[in-house]
Protein backbone atom coordinates (compact mmCIF):
# COMPACT_ATOMS: atom_id res chain seq x y z
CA UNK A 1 -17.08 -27.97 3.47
CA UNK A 2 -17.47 -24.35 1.32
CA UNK A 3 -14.76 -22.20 1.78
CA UNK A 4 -15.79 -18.68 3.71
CA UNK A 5 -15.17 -16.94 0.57
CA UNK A 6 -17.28 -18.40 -1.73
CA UNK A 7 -20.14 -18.43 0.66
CA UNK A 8 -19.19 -14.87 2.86
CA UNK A 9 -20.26 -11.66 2.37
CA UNK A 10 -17.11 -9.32 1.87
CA UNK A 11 -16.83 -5.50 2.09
CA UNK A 12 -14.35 -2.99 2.48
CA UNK A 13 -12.93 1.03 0.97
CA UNK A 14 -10.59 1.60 -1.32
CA UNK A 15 -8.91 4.50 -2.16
CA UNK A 16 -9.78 6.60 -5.44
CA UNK A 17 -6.58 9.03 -6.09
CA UNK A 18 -9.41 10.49 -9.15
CA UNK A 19 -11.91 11.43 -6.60
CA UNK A 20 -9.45 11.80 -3.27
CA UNK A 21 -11.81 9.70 -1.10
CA UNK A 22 -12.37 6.11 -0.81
CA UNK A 23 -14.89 4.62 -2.17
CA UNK A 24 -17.54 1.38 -0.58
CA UNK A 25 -16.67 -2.31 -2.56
CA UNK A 26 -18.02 -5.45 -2.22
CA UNK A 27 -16.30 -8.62 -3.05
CA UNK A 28 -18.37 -11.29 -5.19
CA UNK A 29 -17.75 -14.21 -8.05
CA UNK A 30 -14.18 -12.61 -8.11
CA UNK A 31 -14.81 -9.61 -8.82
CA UNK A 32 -14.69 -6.14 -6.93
CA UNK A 33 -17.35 -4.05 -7.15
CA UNK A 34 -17.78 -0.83 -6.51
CA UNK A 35 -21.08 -0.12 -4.85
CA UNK A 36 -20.62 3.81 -3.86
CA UNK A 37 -24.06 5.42 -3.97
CA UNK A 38 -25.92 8.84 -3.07
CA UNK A 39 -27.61 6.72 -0.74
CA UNK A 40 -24.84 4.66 0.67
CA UNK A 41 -21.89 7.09 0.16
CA UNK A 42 -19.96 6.03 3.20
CA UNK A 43 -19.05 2.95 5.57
CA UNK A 44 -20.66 4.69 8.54
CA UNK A 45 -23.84 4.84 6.33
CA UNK A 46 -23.56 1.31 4.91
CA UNK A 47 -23.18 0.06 8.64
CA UNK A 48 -26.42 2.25 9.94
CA UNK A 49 -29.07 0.58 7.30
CA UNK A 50 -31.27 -1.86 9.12
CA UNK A 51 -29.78 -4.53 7.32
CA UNK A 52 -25.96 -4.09 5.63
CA UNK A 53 -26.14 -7.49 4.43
CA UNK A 54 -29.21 -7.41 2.27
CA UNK A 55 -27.84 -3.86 0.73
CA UNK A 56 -24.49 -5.38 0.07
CA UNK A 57 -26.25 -8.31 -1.80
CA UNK A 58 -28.59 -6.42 -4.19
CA UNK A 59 -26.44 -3.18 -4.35
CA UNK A 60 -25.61 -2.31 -7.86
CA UNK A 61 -21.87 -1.07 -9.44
CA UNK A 62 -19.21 -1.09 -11.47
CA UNK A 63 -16.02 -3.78 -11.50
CA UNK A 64 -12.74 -2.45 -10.34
């Protein structure tokens, strides 16, 4: 049986004291991504797209 993390798709905000907002991160091959975009800026956006999943999974960033 594969563990839920190595198979899941994980999400999630964390806070960015530089900027004073959080910012939108995805979990993947153990590292943390951060995947903040014009496009995508916030969680309420991320959740609205016709399919979070798919963006999560080909959405671009930088490692925390």
């Amino acid at each position: 049986m594969t563990a839920a993390y190595e198979t899941g798709t994980f999400f999630g905000r964390v806070w960015c004291a530089n900027i004073g907002r959080p910012n939108l991160v995805t979990l993947g091959e153990g590292q943390l991504v951060d995947i903040t975009s014009k496009a995508v800026p916030t969680m309420r956006d991320l959740l609205d797209l016709d399919d979070p999943v798919a963006h999560l999974r080909s959405a671009q960033g930088w490692v925390i």
